[in-house]
Protein backbone atom coordinates (compact mmCIF):
# COMPACT_ATOMS: atom_id res chain seq x y z
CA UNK A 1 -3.36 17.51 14.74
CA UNK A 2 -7.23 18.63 14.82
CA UNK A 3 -6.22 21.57 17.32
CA UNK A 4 -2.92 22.40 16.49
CA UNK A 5 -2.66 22.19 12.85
CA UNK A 6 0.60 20.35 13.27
CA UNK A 7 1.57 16.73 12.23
CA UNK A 8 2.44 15.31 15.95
CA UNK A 9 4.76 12.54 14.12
CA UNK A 10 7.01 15.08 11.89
CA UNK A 11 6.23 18.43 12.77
CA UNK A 12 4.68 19.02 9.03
CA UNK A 13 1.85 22.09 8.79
CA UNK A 14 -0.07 20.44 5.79
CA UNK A 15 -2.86 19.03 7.43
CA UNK A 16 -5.80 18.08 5.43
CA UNK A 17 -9.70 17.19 6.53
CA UNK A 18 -12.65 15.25 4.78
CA UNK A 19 -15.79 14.09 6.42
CA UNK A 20 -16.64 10.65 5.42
CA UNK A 21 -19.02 8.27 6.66
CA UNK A 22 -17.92 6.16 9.87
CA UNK A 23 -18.94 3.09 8.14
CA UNK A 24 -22.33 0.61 8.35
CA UNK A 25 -23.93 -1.46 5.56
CA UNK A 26 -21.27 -3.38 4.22
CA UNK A 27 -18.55 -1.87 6.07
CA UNK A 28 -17.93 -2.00 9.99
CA UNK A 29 -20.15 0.44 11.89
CA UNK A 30 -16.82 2.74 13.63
CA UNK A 31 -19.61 4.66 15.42
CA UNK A 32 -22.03 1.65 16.51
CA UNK A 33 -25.40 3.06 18.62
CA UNK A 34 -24.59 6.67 17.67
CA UNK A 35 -26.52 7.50 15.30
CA UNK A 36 -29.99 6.68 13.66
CA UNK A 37 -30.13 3.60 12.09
CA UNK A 38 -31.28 5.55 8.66
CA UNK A 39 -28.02 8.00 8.58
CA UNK A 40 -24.80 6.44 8.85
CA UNK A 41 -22.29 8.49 11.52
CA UNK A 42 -19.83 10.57 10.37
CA UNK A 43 -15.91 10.92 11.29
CA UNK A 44 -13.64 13.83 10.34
CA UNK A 45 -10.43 12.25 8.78
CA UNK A 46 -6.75 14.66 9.31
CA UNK A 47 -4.08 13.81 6.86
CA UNK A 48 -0.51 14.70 7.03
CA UNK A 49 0.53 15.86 3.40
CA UNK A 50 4.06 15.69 4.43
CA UNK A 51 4.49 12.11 5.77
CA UNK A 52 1.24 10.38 5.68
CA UNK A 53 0.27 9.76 8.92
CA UNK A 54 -3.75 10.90 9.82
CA UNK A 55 -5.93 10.45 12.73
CA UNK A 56 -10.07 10.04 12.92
CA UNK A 57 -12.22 12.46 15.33
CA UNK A 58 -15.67 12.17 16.00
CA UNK A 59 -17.12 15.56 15.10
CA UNK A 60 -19.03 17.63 18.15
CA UNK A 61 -22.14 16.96 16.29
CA UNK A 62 -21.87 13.04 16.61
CA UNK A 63 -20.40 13.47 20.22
CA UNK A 64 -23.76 13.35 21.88
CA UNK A 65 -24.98 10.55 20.05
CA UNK A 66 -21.75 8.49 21.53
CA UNK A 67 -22.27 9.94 25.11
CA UNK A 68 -26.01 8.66 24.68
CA UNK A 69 -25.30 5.40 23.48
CA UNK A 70 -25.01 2.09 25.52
CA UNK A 71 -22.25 0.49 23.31
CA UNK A 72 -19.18 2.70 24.46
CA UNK A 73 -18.06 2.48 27.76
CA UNK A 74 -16.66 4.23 29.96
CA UNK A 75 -12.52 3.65 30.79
């Protein structure tokens, strides 16, 4: 959806993006170890405006953080 700027569950071309925080404080930490522990992390949020469904990226500036970081694991 991010790339293609199509909705991979209907086909729909309406794709929407905010930034919003990944979470922390009071609410789960989605990006735990990436980031400095005085800025919360940051995830880029898709929405289809046809049928709903969205999807969460981590943005290239918050990638190197999660490479760096001994919470996530390799699979």
């Amino acid at each position: 959806m991010k790339h293609s700027r199509k909705c991979g569950e209907c086909g729909g071309s309406d794709i929407r993006m905010a930034k919003v925080p990944a979470g922390g404080g009071h609410a789960p930490d989605l990006l735990p170890g990436a980031h400095p522990w005085w800025r919360r992390g940051r995830l880029e949020v898709y929405v289809c405006c046809t049928c709903g469904y969205f999807q969460y990226f981590v943005p290239e500036s918050e990638l190197a953080m999660v490479r760096e970081s001994g919470r996530f694991k390799s699979q």
